[in-house]
Each structure stands twice: as structure tokens, then as C-alpha cells.
N, C-alpha and C. Protein backbone atom coordinates (compact mmCIF):
# COMPACT_ATOMS: atom_id res chain seq x y z
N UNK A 1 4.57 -22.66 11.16
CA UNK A 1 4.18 -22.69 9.77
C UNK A 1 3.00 -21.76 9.50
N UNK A 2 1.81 -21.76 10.53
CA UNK A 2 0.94 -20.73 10.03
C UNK A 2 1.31 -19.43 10.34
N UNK A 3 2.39 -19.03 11.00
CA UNK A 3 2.95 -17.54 10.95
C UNK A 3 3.12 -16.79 9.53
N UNK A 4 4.12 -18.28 8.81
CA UNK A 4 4.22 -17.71 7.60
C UNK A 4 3.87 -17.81 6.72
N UNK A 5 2.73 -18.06 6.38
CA UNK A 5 1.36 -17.99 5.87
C UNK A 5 0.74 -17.16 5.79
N UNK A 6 0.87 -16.45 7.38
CA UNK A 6 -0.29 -15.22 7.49
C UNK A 6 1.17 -13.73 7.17
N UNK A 7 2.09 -13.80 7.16
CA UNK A 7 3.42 -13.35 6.80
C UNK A 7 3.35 -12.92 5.08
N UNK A 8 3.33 -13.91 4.40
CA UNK A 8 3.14 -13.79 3.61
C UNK A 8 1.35 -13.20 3.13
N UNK A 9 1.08 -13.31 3.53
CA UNK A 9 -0.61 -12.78 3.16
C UNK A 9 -0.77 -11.58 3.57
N UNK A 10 -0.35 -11.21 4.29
CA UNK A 10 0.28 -9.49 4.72
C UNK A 10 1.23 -8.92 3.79
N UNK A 11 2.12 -9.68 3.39
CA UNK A 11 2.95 -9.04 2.01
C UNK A 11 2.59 -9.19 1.08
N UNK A 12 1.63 -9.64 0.53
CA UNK A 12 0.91 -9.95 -0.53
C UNK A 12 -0.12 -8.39 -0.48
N UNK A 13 -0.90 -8.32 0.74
CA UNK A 13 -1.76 -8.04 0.44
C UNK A 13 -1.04 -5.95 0.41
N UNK A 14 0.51 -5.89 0.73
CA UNK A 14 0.51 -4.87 1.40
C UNK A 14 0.85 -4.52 0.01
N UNK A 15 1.88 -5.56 -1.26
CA UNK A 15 2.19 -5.10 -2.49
C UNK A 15 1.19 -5.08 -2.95
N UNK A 16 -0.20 -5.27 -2.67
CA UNK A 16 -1.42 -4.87 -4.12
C UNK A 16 -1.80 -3.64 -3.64
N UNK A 17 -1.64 -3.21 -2.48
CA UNK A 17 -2.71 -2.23 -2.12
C UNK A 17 -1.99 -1.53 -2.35
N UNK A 18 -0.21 -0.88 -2.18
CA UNK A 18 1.04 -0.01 -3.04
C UNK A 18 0.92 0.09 -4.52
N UNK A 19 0.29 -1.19 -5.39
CA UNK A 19 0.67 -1.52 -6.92
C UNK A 19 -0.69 -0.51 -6.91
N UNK A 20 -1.97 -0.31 -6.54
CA UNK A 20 -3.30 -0.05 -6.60
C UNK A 20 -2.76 1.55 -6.05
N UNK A 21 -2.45 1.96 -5.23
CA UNK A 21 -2.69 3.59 -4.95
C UNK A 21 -1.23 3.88 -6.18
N UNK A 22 -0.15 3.55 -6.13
CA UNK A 22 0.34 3.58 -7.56
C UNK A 22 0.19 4.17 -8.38
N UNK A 23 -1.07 3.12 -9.01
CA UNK A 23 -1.18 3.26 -10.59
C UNK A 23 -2.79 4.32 -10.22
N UNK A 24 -3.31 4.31 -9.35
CA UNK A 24 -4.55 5.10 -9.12
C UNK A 24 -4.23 6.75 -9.08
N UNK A 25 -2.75 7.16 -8.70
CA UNK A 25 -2.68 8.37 -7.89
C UNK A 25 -1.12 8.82 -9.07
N UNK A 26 -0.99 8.07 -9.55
CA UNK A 26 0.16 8.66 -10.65
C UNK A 26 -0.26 9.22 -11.78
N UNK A 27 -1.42 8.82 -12.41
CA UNK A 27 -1.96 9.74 -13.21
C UNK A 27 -2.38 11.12 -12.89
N UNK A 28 -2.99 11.01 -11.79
CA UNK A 28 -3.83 12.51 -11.29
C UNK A 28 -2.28 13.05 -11.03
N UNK A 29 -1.85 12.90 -10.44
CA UNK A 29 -0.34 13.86 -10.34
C UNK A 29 0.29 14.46 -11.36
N UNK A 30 0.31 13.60 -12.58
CA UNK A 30 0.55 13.99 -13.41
C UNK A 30 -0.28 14.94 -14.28
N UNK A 31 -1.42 14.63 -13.68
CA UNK A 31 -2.46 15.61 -14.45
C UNK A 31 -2.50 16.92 -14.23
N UNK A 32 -2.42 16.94 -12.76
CA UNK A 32 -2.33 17.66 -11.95
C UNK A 32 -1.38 19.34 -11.66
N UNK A 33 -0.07 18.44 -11.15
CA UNK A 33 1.36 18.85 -11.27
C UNK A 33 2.35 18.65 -12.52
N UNK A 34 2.01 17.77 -13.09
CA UNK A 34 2.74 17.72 -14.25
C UNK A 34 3.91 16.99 -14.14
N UNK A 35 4.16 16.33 -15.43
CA UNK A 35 5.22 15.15 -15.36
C UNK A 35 6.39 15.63 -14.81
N UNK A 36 7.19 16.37 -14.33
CA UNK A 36 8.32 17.01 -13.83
C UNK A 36 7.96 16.92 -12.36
N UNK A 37 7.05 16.94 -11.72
CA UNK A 37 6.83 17.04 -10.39
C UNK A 37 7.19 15.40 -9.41
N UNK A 38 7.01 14.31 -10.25
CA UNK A 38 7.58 13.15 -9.61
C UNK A 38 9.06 13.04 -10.14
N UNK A 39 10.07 13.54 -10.93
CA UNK A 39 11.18 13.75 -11.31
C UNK A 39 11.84 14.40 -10.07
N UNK A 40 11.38 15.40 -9.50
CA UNK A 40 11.92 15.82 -7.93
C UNK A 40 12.61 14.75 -7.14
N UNK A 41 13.62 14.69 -6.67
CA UNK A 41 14.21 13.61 -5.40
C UNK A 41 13.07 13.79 -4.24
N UNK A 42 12.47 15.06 -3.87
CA UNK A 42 11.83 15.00 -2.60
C UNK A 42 10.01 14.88 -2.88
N UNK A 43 10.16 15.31 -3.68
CA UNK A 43 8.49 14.81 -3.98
C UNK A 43 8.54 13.79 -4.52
N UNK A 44 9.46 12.90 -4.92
CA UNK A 44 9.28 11.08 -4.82
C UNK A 44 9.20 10.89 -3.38
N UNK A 45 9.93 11.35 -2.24
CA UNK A 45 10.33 10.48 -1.27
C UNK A 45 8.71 10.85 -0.80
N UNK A 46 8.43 11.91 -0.81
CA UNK A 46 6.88 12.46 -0.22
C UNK A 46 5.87 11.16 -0.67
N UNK A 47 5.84 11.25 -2.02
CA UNK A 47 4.94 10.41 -3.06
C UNK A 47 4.91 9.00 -2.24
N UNK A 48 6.12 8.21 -2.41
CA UNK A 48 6.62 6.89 -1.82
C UNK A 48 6.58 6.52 -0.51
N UNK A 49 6.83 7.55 0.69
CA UNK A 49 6.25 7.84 1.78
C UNK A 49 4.92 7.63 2.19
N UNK A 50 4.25 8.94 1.36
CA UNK A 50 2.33 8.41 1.59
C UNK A 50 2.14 7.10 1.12
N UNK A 51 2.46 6.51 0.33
CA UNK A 51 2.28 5.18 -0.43
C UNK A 51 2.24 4.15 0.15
N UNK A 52 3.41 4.09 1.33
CA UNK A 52 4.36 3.03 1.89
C UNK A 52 3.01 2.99 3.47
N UNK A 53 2.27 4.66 3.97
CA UNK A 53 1.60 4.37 4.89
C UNK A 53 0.14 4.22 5.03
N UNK A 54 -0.15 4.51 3.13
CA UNK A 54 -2.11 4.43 3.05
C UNK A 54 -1.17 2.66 3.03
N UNK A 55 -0.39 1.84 2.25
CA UNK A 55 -0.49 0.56 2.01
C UNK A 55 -0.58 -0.39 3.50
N UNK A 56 -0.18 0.29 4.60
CA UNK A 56 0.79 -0.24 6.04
C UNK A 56 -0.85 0.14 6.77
N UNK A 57 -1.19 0.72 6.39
CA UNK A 57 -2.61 1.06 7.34
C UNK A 57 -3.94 0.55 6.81
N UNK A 58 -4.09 0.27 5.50
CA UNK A 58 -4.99 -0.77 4.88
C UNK A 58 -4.43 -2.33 5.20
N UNK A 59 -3.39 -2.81 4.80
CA UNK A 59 -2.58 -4.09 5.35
C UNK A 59 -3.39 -4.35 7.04
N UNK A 60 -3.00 -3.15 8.04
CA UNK A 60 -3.49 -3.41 9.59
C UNK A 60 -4.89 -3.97 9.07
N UNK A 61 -5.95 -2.84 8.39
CA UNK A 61 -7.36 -2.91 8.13
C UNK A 61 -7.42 -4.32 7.99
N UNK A 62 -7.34 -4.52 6.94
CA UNK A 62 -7.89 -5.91 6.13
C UNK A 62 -7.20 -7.28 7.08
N UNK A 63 -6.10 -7.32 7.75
CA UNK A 63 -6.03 -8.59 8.86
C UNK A 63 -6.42 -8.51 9.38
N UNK A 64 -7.30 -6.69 9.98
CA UNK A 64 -8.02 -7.05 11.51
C UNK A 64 -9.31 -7.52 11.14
N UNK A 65 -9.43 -7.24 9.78
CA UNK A 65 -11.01 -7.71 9.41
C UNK A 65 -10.78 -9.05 8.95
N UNK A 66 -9.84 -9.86 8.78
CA UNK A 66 -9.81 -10.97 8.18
C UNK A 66 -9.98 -12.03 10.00
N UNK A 67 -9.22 -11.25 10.76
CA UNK A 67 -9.03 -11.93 11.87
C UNK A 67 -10.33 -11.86 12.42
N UNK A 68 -11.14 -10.39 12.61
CA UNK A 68 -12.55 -10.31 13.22
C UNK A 68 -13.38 -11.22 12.71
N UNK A 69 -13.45 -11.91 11.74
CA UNK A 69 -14.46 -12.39 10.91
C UNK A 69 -14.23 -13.81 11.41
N UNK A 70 -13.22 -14.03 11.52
CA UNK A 70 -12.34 -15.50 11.72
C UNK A 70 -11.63 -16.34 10.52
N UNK A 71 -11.60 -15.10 9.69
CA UNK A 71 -10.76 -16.23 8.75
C UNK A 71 -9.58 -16.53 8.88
N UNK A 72 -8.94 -15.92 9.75
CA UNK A 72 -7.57 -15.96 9.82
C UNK A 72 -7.72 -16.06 11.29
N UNK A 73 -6.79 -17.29 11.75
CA UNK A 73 -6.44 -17.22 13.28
C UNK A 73 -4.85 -16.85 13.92
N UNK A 74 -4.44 -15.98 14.58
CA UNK A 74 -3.51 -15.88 14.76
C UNK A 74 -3.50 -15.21 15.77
């Protein structure tokens, strides 16, 4: 039972930190490159790609700091 607990608190925490670079990094792109540039098939997969590994490498961060601290035992 506390697996999936801490299961879920990892997916929780991995969809805010995706919803957060998102909405943080879609404007400047657009500012940037211009609304046609996320319309591309391959500069989405690029876009969605980086997305999927700043979210997967903050997710590691924040359990190892949740675990270092001891809030989380697992």
C-alpha cells in the first residue's frame, strides 16, 4: 500500500512539473519561433521530448529530496 502512494506522488508530481514547463516554455516559443513552429510533426516530438525529460529528472530530484529529508520512506 505505501508503494502506491509514493506511485502516485511521483505521478502527481511528474504531471505538474510537464503542466509548469508547458505553459512556461510555450509562450517564449511562440514568441520566439512563431506560432507555426510547434505545428511541425518534428518540432512537437523535439518540444514533448525535452518536456517528458526536464519533468522525469525533476520527478528523480524532488523524491530524492523528499526521501533525503525523510519524508518519504521507501
Amino acid at each position: 500500500m505505501e508503494n502506491t502512494w509514493i506511485l502516485i506522488i511521483a505521478i502527481v508530481i511528474f504531471l505538474l512539473l510537464n503542466f509548469l514547463y508547458y505553459k512556461s516554455l510555450k509562450g517564449y516559443i511562440k514568441k520566439e519561433f512563431g506560432k507555426k513552429w510547434l505545428k511541425i510533426w518534428g518540432n512537437k516530438v523535439y518540444f514533448w521530448q525535452s518536456s517528458i525529460f526536464v519533468s522525469a529528472a525533476g520527478t528523480v530530484l524532488i523524491l530524492y529530496l523528499l526521501k533525503w529529508s525523510n519524508i518519504l520512506t521507501f
